[in-house]
N, C-alpha and C. Protein backbone atom coordinates (compact mmCIF):
# COMPACT_ATOMS: atom_id res chain seq x y z
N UNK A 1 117.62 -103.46 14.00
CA UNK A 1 117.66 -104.71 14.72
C UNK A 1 116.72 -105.70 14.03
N UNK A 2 117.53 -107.35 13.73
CA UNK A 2 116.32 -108.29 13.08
C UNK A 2 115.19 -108.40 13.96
N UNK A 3 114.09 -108.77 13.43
CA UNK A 3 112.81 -108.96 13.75
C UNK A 3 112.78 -110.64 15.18
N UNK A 4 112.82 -111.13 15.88
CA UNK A 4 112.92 -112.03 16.37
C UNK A 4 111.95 -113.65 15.71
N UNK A 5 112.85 -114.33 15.25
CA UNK A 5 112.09 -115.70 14.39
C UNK A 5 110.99 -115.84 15.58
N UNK A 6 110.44 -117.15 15.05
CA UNK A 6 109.79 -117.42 16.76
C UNK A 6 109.91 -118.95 16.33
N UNK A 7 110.63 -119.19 15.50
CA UNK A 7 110.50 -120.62 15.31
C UNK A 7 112.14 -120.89 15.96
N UNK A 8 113.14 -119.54 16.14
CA UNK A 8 114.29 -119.81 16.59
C UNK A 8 113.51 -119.54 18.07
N UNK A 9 113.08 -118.93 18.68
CA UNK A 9 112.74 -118.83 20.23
C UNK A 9 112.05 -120.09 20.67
N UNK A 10 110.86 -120.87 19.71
CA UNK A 10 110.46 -122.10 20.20
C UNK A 10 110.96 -123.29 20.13
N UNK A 11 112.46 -123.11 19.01
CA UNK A 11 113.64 -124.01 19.04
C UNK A 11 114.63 -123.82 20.55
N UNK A 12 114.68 -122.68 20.81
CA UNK A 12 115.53 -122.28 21.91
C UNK A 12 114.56 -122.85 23.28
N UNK A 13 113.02 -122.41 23.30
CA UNK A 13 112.40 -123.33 24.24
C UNK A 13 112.25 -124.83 24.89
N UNK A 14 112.41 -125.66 23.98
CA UNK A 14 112.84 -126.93 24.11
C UNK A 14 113.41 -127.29 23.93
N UNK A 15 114.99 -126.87 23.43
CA UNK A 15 116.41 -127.01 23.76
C UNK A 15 116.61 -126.91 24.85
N UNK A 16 116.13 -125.58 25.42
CA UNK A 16 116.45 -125.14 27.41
C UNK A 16 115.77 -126.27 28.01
N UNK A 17 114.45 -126.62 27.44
CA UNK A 17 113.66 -127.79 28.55
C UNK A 17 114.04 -129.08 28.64
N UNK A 18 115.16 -129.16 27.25
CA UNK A 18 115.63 -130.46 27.51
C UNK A 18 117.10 -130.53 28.33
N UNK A 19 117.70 -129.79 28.10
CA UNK A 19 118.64 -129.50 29.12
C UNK A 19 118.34 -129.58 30.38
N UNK A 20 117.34 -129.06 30.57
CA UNK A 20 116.49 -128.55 32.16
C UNK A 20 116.66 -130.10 32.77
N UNK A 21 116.31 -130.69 31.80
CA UNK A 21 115.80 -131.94 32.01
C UNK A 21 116.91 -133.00 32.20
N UNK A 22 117.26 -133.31 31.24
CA UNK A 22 118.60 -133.97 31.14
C UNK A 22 119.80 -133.77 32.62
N UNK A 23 119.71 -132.46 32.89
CA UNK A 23 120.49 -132.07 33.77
C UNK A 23 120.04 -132.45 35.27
N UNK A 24 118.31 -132.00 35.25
CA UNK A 24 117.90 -132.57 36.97
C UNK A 24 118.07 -134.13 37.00
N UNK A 25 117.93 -134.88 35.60
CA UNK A 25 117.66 -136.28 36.06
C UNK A 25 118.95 -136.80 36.59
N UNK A 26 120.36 -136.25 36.16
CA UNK A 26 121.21 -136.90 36.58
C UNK A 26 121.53 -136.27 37.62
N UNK A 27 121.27 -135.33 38.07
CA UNK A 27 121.43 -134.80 39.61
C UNK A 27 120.93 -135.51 40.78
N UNK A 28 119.71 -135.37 40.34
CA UNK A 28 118.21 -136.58 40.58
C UNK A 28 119.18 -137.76 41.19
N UNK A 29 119.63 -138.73 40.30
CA UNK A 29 120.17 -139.77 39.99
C UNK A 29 122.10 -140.22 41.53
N UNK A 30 122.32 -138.90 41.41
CA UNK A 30 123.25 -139.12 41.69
C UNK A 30 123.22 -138.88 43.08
N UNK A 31 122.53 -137.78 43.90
CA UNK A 31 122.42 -137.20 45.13
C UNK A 31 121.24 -137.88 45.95
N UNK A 32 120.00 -138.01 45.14
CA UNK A 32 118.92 -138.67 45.94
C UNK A 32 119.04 -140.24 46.04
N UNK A 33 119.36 -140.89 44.64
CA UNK A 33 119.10 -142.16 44.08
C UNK A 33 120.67 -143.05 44.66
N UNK A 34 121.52 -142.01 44.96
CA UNK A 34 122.81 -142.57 44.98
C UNK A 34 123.42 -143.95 43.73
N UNK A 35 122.97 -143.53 42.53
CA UNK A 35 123.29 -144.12 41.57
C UNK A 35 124.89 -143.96 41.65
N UNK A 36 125.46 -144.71 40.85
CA UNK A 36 126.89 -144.77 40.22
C UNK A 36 126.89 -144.09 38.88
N UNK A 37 127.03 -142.30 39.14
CA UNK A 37 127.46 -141.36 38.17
C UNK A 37 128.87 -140.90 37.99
N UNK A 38 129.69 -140.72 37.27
CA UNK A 38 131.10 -140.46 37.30
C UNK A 38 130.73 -139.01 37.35
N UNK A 39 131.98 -138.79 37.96
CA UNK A 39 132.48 -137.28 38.42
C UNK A 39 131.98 -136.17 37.30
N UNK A 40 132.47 -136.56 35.81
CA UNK A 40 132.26 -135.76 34.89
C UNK A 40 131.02 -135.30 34.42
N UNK A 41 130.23 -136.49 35.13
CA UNK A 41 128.89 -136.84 34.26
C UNK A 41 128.18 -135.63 34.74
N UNK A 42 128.30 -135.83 36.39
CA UNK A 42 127.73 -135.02 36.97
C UNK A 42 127.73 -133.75 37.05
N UNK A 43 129.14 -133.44 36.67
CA UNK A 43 129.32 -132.03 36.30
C UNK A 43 129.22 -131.25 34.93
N UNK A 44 129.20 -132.14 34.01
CA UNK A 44 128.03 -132.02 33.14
C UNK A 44 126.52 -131.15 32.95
N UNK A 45 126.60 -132.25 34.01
CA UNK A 45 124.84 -132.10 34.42
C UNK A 45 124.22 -130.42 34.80
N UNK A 46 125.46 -130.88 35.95
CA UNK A 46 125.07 -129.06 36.30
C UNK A 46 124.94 -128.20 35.45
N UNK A 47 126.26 -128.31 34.42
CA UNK A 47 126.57 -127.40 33.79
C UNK A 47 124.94 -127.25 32.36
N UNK A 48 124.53 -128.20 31.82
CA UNK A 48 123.00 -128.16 31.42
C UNK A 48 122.01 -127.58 31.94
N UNK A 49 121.81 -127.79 33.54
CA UNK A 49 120.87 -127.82 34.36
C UNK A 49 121.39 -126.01 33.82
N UNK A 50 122.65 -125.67 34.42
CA UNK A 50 122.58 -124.15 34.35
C UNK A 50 122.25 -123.05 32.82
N UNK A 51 123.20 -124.06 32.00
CA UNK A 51 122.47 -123.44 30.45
C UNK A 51 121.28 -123.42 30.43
N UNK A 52 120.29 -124.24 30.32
CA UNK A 52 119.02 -124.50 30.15
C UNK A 52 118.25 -123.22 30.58
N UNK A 53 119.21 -123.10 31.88
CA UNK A 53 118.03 -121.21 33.23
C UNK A 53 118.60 -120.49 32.94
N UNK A 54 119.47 -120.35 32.22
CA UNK A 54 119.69 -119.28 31.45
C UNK A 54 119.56 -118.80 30.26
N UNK A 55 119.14 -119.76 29.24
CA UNK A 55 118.47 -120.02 28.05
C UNK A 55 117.13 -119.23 28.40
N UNK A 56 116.27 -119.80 29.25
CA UNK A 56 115.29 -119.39 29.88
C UNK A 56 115.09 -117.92 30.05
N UNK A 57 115.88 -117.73 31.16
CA UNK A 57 116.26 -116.21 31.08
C UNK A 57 116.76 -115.34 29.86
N UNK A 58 117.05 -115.89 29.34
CA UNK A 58 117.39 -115.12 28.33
C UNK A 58 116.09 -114.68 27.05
N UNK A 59 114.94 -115.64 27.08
CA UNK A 59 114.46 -115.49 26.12
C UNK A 59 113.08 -114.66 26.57
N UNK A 60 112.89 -114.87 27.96
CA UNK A 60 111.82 -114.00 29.11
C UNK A 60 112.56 -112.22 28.58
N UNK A 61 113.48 -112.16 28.39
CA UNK A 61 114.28 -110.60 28.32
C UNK A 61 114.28 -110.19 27.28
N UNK A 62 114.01 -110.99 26.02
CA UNK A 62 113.62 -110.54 24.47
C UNK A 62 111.53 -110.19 24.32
């Protein structure tokens, strides 16, 4: 089994946090703020918000 980079795990760290991110703000945006988000956007969003915690999870298990 390869050795684990850590420059790919601290690339994978703030990839997930920006997702994390990206994803609550338009949630943020759309449910609290009642902004004008399109349908897609938002589901999008989720779908980030959920990569991101699982990115997460995933790298807590290595």
């Amino acid at each position: 089994m390869p050795e684990d980079n850590p420059n790919k795990r601290t690339y994978t760290l703030v990839l997930s946090i920006a997702f994390i991110g990206i994803g609550a703000w338009k949630l943020y945006e759309r449910f609290y703020q009642e902004g004008e988000v399109e349908t897609y956007q938002w589901i999008l969003a989720a779908g980030l918000l959920a990569l991101g915690i699982y990115q997460l999870i995933g790298l807590r298990k290595k």
